[in-house]
N, C-alpha and C. Protein backbone atom coordinates (compact mmCIF):
# COMPACT_ATOMS: atom_id res chain seq x y z
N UNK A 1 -10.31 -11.68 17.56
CA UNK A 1 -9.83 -11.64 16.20
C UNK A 1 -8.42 -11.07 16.20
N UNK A 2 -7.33 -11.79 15.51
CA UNK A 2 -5.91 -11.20 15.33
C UNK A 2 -6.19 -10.17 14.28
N UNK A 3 -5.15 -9.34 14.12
CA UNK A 3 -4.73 -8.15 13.67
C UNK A 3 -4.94 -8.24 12.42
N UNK A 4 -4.16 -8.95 11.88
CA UNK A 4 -4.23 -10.25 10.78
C UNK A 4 -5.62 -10.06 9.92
N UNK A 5 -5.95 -10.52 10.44
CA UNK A 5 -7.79 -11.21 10.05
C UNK A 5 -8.08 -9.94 9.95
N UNK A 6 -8.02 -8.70 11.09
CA UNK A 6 -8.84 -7.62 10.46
C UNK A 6 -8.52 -6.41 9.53
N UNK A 7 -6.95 -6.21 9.29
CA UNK A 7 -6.24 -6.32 8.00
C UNK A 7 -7.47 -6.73 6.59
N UNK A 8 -7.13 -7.69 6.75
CA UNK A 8 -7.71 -8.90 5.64
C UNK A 8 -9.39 -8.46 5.07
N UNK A 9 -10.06 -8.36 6.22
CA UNK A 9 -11.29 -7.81 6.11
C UNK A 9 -11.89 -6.38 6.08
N UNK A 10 -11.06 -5.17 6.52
CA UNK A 10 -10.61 -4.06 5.98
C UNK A 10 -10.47 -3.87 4.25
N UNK A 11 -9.26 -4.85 4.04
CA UNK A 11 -9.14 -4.82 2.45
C UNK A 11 -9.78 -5.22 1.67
N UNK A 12 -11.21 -6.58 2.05
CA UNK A 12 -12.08 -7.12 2.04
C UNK A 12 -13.18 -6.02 1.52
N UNK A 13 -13.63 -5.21 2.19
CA UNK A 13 -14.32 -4.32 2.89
C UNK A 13 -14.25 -3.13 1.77
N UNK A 14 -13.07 -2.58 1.61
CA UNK A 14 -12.69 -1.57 0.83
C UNK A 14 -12.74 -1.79 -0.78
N UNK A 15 -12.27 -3.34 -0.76
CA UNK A 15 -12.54 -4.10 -2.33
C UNK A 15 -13.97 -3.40 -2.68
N UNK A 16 -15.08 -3.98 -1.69
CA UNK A 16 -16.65 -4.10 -1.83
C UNK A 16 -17.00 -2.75 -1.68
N UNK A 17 -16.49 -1.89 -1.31
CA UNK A 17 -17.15 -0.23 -1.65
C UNK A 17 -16.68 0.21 -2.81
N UNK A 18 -15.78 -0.10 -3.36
CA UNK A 18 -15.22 0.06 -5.05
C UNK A 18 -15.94 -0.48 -6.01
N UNK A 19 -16.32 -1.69 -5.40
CA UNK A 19 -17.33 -2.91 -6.53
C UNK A 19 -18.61 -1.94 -6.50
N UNK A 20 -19.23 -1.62 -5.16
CA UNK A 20 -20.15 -1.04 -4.84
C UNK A 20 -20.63 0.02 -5.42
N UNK A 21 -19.31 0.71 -5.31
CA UNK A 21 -19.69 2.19 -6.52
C UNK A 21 -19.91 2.34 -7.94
N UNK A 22 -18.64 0.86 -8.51
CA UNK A 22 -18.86 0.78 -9.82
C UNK A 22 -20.48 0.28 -10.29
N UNK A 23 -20.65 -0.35 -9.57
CA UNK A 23 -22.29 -0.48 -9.64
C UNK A 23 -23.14 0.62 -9.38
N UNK A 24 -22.92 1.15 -8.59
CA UNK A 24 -23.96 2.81 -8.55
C UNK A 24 -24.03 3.33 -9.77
N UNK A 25 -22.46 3.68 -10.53
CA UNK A 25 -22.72 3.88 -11.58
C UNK A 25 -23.22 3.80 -12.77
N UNK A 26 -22.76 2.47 -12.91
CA UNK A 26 -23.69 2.26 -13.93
C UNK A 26 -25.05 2.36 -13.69
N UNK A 27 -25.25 1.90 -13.00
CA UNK A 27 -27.01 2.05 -12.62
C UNK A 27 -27.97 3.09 -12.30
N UNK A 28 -27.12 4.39 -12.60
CA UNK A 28 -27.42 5.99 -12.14
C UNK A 28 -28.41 6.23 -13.45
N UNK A 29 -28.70 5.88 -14.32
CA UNK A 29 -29.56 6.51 -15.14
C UNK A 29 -29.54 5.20 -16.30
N UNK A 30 -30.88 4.97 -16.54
CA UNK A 30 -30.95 4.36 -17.34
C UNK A 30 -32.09 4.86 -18.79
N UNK A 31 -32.09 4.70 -19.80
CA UNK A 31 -33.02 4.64 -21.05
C UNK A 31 -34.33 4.55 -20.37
N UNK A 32 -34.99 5.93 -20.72
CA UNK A 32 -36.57 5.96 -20.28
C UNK A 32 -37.10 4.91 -20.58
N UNK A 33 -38.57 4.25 -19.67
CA UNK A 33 -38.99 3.33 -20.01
C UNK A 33 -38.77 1.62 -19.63
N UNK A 34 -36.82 1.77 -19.40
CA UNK A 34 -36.16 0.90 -18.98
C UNK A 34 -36.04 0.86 -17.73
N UNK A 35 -35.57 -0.53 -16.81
CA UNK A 35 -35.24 -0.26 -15.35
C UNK A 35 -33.74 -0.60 -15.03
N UNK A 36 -33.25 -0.33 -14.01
CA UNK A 36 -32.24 -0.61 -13.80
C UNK A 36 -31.56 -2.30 -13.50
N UNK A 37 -30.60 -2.36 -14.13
CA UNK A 37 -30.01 -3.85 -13.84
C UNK A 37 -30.10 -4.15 -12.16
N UNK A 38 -30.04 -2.93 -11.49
CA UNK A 38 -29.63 -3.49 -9.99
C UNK A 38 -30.49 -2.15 -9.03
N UNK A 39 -31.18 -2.32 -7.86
CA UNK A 39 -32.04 -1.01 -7.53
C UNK A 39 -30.66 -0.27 -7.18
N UNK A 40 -30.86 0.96 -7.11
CA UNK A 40 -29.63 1.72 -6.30
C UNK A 40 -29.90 2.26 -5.50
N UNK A 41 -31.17 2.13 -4.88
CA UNK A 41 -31.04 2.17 -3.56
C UNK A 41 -31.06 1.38 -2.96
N UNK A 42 -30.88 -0.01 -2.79
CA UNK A 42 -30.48 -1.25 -2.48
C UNK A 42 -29.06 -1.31 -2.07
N UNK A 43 -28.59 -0.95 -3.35
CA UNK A 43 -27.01 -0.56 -3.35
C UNK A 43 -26.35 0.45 -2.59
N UNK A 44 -27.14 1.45 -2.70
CA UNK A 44 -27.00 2.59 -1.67
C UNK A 44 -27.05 2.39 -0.11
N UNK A 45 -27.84 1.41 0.31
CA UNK A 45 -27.74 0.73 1.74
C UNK A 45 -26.79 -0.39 2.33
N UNK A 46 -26.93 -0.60 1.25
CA UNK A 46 -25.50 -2.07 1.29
C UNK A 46 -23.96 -1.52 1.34
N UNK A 47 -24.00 -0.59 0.40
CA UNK A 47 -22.50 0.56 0.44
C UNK A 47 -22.24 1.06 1.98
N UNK A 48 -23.74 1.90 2.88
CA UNK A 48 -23.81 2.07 3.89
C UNK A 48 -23.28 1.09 5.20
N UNK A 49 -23.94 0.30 4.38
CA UNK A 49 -23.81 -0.85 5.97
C UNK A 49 -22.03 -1.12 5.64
N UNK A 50 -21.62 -1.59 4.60
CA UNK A 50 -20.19 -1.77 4.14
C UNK A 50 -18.94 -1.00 4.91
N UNK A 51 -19.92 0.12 4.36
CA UNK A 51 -18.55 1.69 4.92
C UNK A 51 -18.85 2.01 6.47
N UNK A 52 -19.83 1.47 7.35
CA UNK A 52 -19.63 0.76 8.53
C UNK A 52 -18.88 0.54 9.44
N UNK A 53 -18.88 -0.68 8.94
CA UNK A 53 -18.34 -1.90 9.23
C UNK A 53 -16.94 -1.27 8.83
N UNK A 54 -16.58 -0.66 7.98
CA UNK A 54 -15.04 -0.53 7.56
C UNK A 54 -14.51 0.27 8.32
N UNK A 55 -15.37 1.17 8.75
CA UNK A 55 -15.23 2.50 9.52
C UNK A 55 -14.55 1.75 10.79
N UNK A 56 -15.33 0.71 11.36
CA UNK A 56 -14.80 0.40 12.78
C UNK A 56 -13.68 -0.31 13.00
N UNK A 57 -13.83 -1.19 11.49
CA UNK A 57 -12.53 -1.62 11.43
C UNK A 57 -11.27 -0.90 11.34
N UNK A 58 -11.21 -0.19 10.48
CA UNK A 58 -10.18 0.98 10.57
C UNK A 58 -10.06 1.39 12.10
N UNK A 59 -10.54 1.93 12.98
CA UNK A 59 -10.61 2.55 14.02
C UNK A 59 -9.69 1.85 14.90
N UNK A 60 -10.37 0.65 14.89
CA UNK A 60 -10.00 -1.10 15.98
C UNK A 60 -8.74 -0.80 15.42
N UNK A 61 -8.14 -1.16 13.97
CA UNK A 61 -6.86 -1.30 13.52
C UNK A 61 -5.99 0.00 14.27
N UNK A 62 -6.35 0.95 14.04
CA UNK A 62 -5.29 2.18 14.77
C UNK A 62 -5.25 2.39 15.91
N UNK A 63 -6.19 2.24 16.93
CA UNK A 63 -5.94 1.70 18.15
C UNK A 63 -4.94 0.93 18.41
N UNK A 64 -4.66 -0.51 17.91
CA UNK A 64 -4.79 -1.61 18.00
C UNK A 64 -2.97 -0.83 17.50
N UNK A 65 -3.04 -0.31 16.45
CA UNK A 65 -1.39 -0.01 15.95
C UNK A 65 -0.55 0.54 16.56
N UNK A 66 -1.77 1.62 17.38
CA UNK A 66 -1.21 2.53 18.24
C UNK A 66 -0.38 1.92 19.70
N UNK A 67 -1.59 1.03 19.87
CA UNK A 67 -1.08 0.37 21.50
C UNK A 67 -0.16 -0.65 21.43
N UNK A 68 -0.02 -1.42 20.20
CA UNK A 68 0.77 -2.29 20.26
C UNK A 68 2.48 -2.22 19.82
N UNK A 69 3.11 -2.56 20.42
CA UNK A 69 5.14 -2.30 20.25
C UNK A 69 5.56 -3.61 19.87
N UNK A 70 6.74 -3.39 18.76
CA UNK A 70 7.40 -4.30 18.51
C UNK A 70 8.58 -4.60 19.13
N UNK A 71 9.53 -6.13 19.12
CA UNK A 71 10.45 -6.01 20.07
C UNK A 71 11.18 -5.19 20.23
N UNK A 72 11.50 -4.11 19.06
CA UNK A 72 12.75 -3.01 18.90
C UNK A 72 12.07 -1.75 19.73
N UNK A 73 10.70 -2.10 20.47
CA UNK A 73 9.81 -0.85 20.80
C UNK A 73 9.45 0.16 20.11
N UNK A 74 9.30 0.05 19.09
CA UNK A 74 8.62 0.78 18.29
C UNK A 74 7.06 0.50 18.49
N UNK A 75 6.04 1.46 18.16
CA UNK A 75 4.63 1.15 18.09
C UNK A 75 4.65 0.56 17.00
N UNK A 76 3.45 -0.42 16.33
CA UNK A 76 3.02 -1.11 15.37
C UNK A 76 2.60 0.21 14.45
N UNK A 77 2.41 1.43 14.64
CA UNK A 77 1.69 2.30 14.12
C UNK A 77 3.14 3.14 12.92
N UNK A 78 4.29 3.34 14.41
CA UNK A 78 5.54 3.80 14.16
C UNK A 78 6.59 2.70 13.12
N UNK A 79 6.01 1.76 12.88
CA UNK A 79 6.71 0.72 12.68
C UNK A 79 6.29 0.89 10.98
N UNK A 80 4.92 0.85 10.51
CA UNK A 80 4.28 0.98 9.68
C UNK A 80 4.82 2.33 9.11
N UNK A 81 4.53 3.49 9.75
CA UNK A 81 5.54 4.80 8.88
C UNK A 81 6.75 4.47 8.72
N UNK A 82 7.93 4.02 9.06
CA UNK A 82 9.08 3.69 8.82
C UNK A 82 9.53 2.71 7.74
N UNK A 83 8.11 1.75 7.73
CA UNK A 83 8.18 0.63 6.56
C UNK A 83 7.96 1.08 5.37
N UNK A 84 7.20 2.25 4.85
CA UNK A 84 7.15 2.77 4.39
C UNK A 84 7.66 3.71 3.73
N UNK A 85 8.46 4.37 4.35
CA UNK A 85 9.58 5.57 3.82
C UNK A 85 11.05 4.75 3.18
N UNK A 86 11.12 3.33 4.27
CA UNK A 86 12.12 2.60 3.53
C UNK A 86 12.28 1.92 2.23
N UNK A 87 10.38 1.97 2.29
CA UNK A 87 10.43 1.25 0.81
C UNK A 87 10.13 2.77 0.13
N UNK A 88 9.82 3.57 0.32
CA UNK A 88 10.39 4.99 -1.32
C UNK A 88 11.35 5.17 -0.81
N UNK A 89 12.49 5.60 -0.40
CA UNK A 89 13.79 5.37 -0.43
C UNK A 89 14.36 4.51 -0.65
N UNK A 90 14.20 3.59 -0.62
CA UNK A 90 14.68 2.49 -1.53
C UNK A 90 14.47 2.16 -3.08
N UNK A 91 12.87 2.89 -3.36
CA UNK A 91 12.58 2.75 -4.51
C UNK A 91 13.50 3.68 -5.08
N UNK A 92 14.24 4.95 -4.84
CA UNK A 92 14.57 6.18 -5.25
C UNK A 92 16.02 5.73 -5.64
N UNK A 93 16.72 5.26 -4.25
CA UNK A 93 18.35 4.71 -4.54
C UNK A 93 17.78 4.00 -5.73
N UNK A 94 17.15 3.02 -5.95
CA UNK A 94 17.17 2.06 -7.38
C UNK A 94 16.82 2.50 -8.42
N UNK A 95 16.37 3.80 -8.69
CA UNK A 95 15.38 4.42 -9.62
C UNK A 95 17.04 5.45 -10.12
N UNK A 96 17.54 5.77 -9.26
CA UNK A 96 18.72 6.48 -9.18
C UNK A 96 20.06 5.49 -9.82
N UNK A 97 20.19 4.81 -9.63
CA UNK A 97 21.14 3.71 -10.25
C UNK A 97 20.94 3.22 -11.12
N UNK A 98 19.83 3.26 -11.51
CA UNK A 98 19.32 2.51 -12.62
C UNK A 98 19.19 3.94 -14.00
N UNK A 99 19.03 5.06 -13.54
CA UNK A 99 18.90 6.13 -13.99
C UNK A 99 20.60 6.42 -14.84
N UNK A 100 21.17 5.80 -13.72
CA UNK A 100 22.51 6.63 -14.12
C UNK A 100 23.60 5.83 -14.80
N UNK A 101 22.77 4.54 -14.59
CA UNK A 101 23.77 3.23 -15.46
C UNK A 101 23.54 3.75 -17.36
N UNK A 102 25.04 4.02 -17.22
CA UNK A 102 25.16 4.76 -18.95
C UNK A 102 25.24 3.64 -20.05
N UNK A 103 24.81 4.03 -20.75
CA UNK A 103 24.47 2.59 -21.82
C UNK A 103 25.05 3.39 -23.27
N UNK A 104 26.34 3.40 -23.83
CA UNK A 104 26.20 3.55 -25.15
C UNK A 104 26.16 3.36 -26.51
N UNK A 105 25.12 4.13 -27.33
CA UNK A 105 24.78 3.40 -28.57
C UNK A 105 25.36 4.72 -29.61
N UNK A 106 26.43 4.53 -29.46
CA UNK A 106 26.93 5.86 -30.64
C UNK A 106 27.05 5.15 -31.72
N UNK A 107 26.93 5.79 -32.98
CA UNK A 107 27.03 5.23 -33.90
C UNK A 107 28.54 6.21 -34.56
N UNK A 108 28.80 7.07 -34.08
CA UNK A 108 29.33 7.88 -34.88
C UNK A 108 30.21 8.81 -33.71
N UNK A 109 31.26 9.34 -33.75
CA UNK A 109 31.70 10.03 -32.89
C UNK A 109 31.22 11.42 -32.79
N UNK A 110 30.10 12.27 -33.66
CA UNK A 110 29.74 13.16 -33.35
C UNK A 110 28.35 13.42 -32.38
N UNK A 111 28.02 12.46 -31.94
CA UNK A 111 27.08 11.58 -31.46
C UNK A 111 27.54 12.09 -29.69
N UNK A 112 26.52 13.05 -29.10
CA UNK A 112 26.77 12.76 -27.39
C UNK A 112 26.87 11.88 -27.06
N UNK A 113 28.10 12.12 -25.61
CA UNK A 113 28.24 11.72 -25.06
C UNK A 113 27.93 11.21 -23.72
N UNK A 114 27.64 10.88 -22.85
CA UNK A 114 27.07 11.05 -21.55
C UNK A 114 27.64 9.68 -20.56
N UNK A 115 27.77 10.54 -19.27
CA UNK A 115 28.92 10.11 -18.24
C UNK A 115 27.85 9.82 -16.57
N UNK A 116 28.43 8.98 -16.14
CA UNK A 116 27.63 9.24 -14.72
C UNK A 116 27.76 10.41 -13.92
N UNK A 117 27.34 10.60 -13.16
CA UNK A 117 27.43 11.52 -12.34
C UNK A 117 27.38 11.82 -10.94
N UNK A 118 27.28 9.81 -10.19
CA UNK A 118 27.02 9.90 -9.30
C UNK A 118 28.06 7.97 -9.15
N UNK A 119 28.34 7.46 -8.12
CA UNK A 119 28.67 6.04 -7.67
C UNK A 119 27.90 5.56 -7.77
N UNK A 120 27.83 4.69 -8.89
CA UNK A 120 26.55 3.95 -8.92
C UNK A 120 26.63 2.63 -7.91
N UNK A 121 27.48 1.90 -7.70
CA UNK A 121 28.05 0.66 -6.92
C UNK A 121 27.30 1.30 -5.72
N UNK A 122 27.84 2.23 -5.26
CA UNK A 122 27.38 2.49 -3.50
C UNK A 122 26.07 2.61 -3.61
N UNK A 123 25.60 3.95 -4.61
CA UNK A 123 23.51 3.48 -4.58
C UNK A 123 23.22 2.78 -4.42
N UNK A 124 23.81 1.39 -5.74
CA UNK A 124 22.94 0.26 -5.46
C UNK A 124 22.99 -0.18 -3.98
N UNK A 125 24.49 -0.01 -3.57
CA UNK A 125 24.47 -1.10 -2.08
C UNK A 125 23.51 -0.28 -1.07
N UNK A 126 23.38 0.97 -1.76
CA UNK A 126 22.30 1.35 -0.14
C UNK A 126 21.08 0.87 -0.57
N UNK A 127 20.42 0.59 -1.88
CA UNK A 127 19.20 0.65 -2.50
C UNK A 127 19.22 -1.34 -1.77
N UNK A 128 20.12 -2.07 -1.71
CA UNK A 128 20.24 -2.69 -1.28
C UNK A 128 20.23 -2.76 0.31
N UNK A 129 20.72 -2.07 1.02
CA UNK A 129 20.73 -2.02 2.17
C UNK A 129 19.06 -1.50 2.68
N UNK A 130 18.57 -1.01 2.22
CA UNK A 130 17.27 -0.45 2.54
C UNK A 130 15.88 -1.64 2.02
N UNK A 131 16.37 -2.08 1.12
CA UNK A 131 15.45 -3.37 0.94
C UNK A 131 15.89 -4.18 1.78
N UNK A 132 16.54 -4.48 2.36
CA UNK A 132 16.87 -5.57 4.04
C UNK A 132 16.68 -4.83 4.64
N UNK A 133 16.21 -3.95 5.05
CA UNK A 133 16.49 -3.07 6.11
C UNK A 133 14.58 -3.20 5.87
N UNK A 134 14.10 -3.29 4.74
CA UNK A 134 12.19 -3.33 4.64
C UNK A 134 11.77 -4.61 5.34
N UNK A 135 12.55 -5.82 4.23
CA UNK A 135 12.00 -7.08 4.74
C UNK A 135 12.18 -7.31 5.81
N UNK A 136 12.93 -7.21 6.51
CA UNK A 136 13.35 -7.39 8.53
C UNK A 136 12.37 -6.63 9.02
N UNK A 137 12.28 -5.21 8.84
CA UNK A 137 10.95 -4.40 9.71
C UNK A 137 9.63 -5.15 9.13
N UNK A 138 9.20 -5.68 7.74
CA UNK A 138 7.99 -6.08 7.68
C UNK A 138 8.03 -7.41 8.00
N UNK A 139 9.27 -8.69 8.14
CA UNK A 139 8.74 -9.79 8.57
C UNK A 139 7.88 -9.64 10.18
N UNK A 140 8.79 -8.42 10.80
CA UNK A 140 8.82 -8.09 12.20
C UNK A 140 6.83 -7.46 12.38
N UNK A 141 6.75 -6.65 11.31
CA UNK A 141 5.38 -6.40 11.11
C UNK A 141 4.73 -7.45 11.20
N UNK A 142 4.22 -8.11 10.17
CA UNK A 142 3.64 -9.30 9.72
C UNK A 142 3.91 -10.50 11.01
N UNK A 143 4.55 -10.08 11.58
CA UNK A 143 4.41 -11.60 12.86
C UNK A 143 3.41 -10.61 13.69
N UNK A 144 3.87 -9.56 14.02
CA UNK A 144 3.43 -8.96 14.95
C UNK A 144 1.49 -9.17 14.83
N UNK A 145 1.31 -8.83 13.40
CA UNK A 145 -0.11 -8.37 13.08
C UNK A 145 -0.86 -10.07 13.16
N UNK A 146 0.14 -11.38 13.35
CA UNK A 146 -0.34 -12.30 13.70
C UNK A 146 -0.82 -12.81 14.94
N UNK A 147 0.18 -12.32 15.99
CA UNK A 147 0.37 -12.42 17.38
C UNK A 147 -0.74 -11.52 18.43
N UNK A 148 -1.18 -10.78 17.40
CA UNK A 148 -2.00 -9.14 18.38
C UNK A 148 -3.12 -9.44 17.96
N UNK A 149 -4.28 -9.98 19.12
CA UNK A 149 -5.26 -9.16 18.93
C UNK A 149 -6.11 -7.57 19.20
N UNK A 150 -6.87 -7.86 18.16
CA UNK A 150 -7.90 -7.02 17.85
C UNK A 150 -7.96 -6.01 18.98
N UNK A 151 -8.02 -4.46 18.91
CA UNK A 151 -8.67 -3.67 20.12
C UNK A 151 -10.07 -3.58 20.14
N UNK A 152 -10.51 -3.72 20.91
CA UNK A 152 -12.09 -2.85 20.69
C UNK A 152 -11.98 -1.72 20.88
């Protein structure tokens, strides 16, 4: 199995213990007299076998992240923290530029004023530079997680 696929079934996996629970819940107590729409302990074994199966998957995956390098030699694991920090730093430069782009609606000259306080042009270009700087490390991801199989 590629990397890929167990990705896929991980998130698969994690969907169905969410579905799983929302069903526990409701089904935790019902109107004396009444029975439940679904047994929960049925549900309660099926959640089990679920969180499993997810368990190993997870495991296989970090192995699997750990041992495997991308062409720049980075681990698949190291590659993944870095993809990450680029995209909130990137979210931040844009959150920051966008923060500081002054818009005014005076009606009146006694009316504040307010000024930037920072280059907004260069934020953007790094907020820019860091979103290419994501998509290149995750196309580089995303082949990778095609190309690799599975650890046991």
């Amino acid at each position: 199995m590629k990397l890929a696929e167990a990705l896929s079934l991980r998130a698969d996996a994690q969907k169905r213990i969410e579905q799983l629970r929302q069903r526990l819940v409701r089904n935790a107590k019902v109107q004396e007299g009444d029975a439940p729409a679904e047994e929960p302990n049925e549900l309660l074994e099926e959640l089990e076998r679920v969180a499993a199966d997810c368990l190993t998957l997870i495991q296989r995956i970090n192995r699997t992240n750990n041992a495997t390098t991308l062409e720049a030699g980075l681990t698949l694991a190291d590659a993944l923290a870095r993809r990450d920090l680029l995209g909130q730093r990137q979210a931040v430069y844009r959150d920051l530029a966008q923060a500081a782009s002054v818009t005014q609606d005076r009606h009146t000259r006694s009316e504040v004023k307010f000024r930037s306080t920072i280059d907004i042009a260069s934020i953007q270009r790094r907020a820019d530079e860091l979103a290419r700087d994501y998509r290149t490390l995750d196309v580089q991801i995303q082949e990778t997680n095609w190309r690799t199989e599975l650890i046991e």
